[in-house]
N, C-alpha and C. Protein backbone atom coordinates (compact mmCIF):
# COMPACT_ATOMS: atom_id res chain seq x y z
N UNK A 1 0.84 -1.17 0.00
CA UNK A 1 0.00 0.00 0.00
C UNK A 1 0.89 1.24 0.00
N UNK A 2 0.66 2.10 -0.78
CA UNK A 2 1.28 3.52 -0.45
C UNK A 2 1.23 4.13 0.82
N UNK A 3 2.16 5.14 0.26
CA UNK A 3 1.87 6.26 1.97
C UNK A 3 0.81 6.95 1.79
N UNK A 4 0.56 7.57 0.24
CA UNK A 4 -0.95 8.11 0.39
C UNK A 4 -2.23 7.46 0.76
N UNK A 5 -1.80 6.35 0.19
CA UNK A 5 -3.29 5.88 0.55
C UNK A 5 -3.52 5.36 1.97
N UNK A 6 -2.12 5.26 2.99
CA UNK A 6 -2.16 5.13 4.00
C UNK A 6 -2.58 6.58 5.16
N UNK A 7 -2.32 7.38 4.65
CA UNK A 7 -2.38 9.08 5.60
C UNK A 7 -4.30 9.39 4.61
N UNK A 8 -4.78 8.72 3.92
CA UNK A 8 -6.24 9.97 3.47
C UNK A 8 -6.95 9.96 4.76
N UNK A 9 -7.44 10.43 4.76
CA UNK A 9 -8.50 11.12 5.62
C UNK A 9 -9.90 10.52 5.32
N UNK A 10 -11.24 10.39 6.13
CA UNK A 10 -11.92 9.34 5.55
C UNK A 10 -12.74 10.28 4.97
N UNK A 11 -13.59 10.10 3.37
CA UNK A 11 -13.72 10.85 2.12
C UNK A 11 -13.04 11.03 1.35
N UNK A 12 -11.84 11.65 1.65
CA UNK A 12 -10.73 12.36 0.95
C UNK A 12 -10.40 11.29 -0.17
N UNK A 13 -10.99 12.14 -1.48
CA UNK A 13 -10.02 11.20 -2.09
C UNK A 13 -9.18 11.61 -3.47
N UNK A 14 -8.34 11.31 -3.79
CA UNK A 14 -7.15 11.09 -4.58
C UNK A 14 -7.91 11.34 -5.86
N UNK A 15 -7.63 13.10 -6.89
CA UNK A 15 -7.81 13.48 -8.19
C UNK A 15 -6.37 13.24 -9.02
N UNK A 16 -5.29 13.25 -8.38
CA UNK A 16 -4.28 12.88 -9.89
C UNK A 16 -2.98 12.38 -8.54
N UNK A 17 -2.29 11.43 -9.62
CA UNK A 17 -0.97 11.02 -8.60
C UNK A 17 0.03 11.05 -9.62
N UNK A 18 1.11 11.45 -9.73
CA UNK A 18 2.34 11.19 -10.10
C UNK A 18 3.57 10.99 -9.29
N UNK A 19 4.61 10.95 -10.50
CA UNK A 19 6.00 10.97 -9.74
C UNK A 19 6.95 11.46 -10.50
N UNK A 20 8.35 11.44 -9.95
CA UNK A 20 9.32 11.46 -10.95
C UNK A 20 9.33 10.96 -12.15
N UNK A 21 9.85 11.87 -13.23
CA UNK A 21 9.77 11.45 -14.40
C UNK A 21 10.88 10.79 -15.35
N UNK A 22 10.75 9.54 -15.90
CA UNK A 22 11.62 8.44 -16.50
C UNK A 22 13.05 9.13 -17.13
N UNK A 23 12.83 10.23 -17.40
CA UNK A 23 14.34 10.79 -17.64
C UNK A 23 15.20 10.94 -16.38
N UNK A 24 14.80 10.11 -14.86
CA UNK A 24 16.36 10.33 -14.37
C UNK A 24 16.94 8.98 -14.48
N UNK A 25 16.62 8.16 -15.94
CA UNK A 25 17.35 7.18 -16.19
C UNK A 25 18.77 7.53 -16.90
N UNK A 26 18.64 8.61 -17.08
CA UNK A 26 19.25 9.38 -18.50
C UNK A 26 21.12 9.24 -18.55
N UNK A 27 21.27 9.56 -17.27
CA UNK A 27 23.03 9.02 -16.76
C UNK A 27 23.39 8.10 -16.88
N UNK A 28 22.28 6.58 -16.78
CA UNK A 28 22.40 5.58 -16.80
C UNK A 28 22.66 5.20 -17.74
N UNK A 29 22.07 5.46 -18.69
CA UNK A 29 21.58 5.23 -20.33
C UNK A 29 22.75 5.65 -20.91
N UNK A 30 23.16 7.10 -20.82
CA UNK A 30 24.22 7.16 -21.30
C UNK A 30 25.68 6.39 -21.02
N UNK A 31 26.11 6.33 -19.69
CA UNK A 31 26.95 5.38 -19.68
C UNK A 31 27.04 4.18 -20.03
N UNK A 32 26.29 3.28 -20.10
CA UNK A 32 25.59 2.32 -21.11
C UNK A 32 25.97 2.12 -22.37
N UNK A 33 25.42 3.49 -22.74
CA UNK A 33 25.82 3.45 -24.58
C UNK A 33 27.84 2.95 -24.48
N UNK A 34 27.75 4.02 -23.40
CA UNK A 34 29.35 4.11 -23.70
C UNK A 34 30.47 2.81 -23.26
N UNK A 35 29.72 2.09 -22.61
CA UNK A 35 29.96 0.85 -22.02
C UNK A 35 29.68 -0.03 -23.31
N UNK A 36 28.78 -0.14 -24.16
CA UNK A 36 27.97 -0.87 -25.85
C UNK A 36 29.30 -0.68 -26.05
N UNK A 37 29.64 0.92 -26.70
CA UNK A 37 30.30 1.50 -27.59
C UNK A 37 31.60 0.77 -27.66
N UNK A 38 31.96 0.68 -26.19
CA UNK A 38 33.54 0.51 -25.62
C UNK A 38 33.94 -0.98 -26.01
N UNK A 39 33.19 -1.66 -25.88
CA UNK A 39 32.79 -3.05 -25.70
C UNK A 39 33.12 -3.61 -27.40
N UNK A 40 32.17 -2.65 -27.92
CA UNK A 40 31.87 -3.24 -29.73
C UNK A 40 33.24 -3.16 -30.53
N UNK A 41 34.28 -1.63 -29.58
CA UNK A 41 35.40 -1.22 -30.36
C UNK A 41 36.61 -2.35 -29.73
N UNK A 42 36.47 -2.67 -28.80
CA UNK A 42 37.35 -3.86 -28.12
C UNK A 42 37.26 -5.48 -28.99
N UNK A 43 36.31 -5.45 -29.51
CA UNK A 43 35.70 -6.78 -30.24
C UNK A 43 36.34 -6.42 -31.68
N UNK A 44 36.39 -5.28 -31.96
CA UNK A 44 36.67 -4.92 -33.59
C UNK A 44 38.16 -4.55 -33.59
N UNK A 45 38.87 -4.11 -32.57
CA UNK A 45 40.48 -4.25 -32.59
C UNK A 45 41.24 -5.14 -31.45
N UNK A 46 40.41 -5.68 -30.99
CA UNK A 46 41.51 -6.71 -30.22
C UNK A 46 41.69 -6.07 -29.08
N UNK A 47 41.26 -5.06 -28.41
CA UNK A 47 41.95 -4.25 -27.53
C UNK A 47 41.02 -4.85 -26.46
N UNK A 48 41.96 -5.63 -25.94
CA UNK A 48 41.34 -5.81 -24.10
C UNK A 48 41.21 -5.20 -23.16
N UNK A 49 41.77 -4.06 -22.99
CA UNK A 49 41.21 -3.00 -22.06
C UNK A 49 40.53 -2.63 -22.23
N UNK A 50 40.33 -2.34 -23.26
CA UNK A 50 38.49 -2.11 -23.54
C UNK A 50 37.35 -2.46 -22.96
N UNK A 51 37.74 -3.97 -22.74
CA UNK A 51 36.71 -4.90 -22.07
C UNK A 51 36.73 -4.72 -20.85
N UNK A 52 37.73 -4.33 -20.34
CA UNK A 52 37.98 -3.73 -18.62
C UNK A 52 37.37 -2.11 -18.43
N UNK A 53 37.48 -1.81 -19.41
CA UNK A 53 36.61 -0.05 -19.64
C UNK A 53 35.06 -0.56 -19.37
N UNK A 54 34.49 -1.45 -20.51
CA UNK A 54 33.37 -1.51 -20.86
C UNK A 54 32.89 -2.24 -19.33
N UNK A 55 33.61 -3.04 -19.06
CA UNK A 55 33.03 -3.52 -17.70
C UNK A 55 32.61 -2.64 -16.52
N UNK A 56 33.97 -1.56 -16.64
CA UNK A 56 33.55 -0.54 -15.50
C UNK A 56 32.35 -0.10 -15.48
N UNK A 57 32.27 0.45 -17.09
CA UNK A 57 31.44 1.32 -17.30
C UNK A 57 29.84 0.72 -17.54
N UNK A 58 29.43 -0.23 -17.49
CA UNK A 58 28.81 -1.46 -17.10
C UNK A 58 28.22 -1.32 -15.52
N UNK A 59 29.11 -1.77 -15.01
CA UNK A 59 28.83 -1.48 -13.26
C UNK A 59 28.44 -0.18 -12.80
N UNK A 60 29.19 0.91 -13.62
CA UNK A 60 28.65 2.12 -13.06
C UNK A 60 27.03 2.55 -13.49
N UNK A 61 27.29 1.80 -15.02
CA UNK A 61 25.73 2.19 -15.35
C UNK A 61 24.52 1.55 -14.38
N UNK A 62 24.48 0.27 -14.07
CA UNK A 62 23.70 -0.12 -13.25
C UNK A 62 23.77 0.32 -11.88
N UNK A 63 24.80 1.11 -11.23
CA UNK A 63 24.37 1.34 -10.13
C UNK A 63 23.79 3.22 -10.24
N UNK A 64 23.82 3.39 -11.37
CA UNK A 64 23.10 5.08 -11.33
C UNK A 64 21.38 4.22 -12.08
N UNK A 65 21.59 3.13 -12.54
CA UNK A 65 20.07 2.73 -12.99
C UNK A 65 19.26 2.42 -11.58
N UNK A 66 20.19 1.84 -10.60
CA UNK A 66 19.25 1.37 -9.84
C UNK A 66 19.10 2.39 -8.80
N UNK A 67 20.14 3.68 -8.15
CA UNK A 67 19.64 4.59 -7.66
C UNK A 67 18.40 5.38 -8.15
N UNK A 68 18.41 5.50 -9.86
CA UNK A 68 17.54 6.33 -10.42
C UNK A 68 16.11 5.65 -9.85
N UNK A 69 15.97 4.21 -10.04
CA UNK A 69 15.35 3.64 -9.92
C UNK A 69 14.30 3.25 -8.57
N UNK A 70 15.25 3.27 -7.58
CA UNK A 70 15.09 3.90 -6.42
C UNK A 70 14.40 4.87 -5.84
N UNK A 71 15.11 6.20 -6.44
CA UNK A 71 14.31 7.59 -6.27
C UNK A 71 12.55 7.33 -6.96
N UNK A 72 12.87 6.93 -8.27
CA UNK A 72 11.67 7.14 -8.71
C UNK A 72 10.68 6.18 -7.91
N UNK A 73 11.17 4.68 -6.96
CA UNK A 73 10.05 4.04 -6.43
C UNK A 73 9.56 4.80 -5.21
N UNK A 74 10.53 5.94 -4.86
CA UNK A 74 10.72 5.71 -3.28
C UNK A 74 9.80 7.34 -3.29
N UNK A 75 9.16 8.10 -4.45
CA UNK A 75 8.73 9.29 -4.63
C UNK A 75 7.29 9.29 -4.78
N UNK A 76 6.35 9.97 -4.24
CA UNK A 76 4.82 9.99 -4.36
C UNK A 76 4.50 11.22 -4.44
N UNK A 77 3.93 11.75 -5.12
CA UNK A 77 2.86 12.70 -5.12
C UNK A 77 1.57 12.78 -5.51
N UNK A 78 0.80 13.00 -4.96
CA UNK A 78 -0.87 13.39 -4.99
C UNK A 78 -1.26 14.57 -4.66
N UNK A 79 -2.36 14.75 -5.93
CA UNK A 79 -3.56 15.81 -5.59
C UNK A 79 -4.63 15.55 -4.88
N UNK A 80 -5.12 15.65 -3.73
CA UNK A 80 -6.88 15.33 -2.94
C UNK A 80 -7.32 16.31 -3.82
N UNK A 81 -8.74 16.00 -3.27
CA UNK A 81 -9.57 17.05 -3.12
C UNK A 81 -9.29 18.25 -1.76
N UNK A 82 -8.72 17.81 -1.10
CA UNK A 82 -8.41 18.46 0.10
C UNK A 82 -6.80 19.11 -0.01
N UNK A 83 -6.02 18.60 -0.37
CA UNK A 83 -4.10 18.56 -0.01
C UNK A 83 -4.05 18.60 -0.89
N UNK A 84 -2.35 18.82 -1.33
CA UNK A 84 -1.03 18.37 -1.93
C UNK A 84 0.06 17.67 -1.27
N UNK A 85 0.05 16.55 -1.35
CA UNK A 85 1.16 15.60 -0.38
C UNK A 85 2.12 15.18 -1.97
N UNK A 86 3.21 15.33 -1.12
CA UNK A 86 4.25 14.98 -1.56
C UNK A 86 5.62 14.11 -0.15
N UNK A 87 6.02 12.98 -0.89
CA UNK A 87 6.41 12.02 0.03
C UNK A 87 7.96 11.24 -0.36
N UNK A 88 9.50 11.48 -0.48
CA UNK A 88 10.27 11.15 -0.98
C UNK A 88 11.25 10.44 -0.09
N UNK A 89 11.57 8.91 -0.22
CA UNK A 89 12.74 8.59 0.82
C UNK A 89 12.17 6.92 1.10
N UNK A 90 12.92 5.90 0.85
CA UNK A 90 12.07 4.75 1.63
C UNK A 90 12.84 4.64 3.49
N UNK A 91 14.38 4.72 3.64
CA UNK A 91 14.47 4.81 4.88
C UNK A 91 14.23 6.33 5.67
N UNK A 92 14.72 7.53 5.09
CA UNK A 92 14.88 8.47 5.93
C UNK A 92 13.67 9.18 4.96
N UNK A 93 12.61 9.57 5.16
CA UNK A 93 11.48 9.37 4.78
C UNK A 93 11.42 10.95 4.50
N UNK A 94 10.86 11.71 3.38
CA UNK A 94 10.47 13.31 3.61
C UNK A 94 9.56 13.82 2.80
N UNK A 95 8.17 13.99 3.88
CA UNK A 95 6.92 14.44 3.42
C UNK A 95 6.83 16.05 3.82
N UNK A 96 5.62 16.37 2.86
CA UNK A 96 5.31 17.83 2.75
C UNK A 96 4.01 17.56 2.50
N UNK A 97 3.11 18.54 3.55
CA UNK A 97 1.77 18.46 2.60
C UNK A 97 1.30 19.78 2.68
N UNK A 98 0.60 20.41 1.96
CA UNK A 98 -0.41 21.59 1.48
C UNK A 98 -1.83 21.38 1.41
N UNK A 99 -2.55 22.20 2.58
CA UNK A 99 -4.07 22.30 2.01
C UNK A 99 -3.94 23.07 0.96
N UNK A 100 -5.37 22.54 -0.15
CA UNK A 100 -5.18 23.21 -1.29
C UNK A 100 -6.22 24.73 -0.81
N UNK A 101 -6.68 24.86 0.16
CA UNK A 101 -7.01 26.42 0.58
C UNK A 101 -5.88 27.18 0.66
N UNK A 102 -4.86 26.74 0.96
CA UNK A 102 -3.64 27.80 1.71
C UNK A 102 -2.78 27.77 0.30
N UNK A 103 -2.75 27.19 -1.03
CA UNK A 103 -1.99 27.31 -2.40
C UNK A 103 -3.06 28.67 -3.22
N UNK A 104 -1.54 29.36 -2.99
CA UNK A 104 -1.82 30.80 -3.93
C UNK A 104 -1.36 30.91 -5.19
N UNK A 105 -0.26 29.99 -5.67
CA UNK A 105 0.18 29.88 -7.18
C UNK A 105 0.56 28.66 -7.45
N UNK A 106 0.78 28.09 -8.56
CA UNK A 106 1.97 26.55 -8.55
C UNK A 106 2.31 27.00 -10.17
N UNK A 107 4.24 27.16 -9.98
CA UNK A 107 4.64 27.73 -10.88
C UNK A 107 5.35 26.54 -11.84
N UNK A 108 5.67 26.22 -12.76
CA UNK A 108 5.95 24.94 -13.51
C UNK A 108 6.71 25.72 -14.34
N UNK A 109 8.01 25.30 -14.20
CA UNK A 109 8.96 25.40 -15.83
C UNK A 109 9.68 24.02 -15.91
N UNK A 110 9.82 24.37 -17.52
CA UNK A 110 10.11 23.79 -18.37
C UNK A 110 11.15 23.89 -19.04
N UNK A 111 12.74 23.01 -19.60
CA UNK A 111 13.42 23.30 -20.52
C UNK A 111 12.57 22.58 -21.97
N UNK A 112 13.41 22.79 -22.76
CA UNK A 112 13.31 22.61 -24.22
C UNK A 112 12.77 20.75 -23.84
N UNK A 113 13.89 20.25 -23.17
CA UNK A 113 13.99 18.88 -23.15
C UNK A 113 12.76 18.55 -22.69
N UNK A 114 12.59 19.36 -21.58
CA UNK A 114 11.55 18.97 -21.04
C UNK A 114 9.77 18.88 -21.20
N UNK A 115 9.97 20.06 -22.53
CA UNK A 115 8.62 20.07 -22.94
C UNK A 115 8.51 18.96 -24.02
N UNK A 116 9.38 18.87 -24.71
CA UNK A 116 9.47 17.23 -25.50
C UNK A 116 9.23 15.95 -24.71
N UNK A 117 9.53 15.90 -23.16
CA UNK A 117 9.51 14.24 -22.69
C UNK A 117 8.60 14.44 -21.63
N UNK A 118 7.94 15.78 -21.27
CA UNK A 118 6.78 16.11 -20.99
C UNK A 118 7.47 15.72 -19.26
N UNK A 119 8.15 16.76 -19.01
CA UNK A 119 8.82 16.91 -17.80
C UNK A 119 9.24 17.91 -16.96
N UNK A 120 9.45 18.58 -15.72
CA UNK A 120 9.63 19.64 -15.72
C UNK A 120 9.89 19.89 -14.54
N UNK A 121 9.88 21.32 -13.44
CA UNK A 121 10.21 21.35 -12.39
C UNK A 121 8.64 22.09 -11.44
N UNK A 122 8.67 21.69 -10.42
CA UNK A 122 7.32 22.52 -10.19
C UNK A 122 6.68 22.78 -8.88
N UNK A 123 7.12 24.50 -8.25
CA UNK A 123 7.43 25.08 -7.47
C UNK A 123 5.47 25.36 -7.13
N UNK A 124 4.85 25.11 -5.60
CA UNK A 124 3.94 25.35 -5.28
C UNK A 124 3.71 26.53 -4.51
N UNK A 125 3.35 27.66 -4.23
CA UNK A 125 3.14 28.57 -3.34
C UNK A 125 2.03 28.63 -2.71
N UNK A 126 2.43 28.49 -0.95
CA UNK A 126 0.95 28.71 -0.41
C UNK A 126 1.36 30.24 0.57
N UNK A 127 0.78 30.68 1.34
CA UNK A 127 0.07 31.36 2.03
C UNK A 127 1.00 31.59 3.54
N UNK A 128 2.25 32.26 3.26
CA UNK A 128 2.97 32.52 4.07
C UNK A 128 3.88 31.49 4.37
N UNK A 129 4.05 30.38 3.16
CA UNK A 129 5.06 29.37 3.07
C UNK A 129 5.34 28.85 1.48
N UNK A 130 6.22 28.36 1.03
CA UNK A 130 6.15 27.76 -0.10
C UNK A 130 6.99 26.31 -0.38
N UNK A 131 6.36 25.81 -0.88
CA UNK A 131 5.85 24.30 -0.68
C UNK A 131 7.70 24.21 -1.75
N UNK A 132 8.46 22.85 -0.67
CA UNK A 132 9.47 22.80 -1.92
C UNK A 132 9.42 23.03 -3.36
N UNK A 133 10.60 23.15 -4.16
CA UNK A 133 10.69 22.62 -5.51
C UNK A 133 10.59 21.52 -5.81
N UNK A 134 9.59 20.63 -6.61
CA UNK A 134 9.67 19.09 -7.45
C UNK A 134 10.02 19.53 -8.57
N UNK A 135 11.58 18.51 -8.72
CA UNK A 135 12.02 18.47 -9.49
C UNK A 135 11.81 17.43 -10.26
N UNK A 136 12.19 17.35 -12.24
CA UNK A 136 11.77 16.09 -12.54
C UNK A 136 10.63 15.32 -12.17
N UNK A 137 9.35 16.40 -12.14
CA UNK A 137 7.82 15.68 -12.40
C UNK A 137 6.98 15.23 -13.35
N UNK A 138 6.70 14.20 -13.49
CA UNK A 138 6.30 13.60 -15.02
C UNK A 138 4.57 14.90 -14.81
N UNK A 139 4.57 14.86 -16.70
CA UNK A 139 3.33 15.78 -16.66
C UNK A 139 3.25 16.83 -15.73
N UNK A 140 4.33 17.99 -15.70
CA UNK A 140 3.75 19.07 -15.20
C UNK A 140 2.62 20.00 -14.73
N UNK A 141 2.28 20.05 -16.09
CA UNK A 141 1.41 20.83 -16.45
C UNK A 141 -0.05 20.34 -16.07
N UNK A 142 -0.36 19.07 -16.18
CA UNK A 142 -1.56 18.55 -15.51
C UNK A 142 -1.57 18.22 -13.83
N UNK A 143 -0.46 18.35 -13.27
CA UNK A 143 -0.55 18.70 -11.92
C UNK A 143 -0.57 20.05 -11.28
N UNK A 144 -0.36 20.55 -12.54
CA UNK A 144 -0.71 22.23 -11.84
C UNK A 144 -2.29 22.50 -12.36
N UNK A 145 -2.51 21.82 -13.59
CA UNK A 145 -4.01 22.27 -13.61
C UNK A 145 -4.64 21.49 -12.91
N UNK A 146 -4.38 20.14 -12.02
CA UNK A 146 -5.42 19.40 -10.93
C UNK A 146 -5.40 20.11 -9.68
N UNK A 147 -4.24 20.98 -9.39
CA UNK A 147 -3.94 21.75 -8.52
C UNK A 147 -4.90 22.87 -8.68
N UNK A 148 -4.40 23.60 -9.46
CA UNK A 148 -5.20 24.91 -9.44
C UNK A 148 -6.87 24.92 -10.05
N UNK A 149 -7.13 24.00 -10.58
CA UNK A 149 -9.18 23.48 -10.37
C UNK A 149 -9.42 23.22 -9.64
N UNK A 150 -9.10 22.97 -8.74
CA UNK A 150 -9.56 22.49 -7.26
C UNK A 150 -10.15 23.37 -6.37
């Protein structure tokens, strides 16, 4: 069971949930290629260090896949009808929540990249506090409009 669905309130219920968005595979991926790359050119000249490159670079890729991987299991966010909870961490745990009475803006940018893989960063403002930065939130833009219809 989630943490959200463990903390609602009885009624309360859950209009949109996301999380981090699949591009913080992206370090991974790339070292990867370069681990393929290293690997394919070691096979095509004989060069055995290569294979000791490609291996490194192998190990390193999987352990930024499985941190990425990590973050993204270990991250929740939801819109209520009531809140904005946001919840990141499986041992050292770090929640935030917002009634959506006390949210006065929720600001969302975007790079180039990010409006292509539909990703972005996205800063909430309430009412004599402001709610961290989420960074790397899949679908921006529809968590600020479940946010701000509410």
């Amino acid at each position: 069971m989630s943490y959200v669905d463990t903390i609602l309130e009885p009624g309360e219920q859950v209009r949109y949930r996301t999380s981090i968005s699949w591009t913080v595979y992206a370090n991974g991926i790339w070292i990867a290629l370069a681990a393929l790359i290293s690997a394919y050119v070691g096979l095509k000249f004989y060069a055995g260090w290569l294979f000791a490159v490609s291996g490194a670079l192998g190990l390193i890729a999987l352990a930024l896949f499985a941190v990425a991987h990590l973050k993204r299991l270990s991250t929740e966010i939801a819109v209520t009808d009531r809140r904005i909870i946001f919840k990141q961490g499986l041992v050292r745990r770090h929640t935030v929540e917002m009634n959506m009475a006390k949210i006065e803006s929720v600001d969302v940018d975007q790079t180039l990249l990010g409006r292509v893989f539909d990703y972005g960063d996205v800063t909430v403002r309430g009412v004599g506090s402001t709610f961290e930065r989420l960074q790397f939130i899949d679908a921006p833009l529809r968590l600020r409009t479940t946010v701000t219809a509410g």
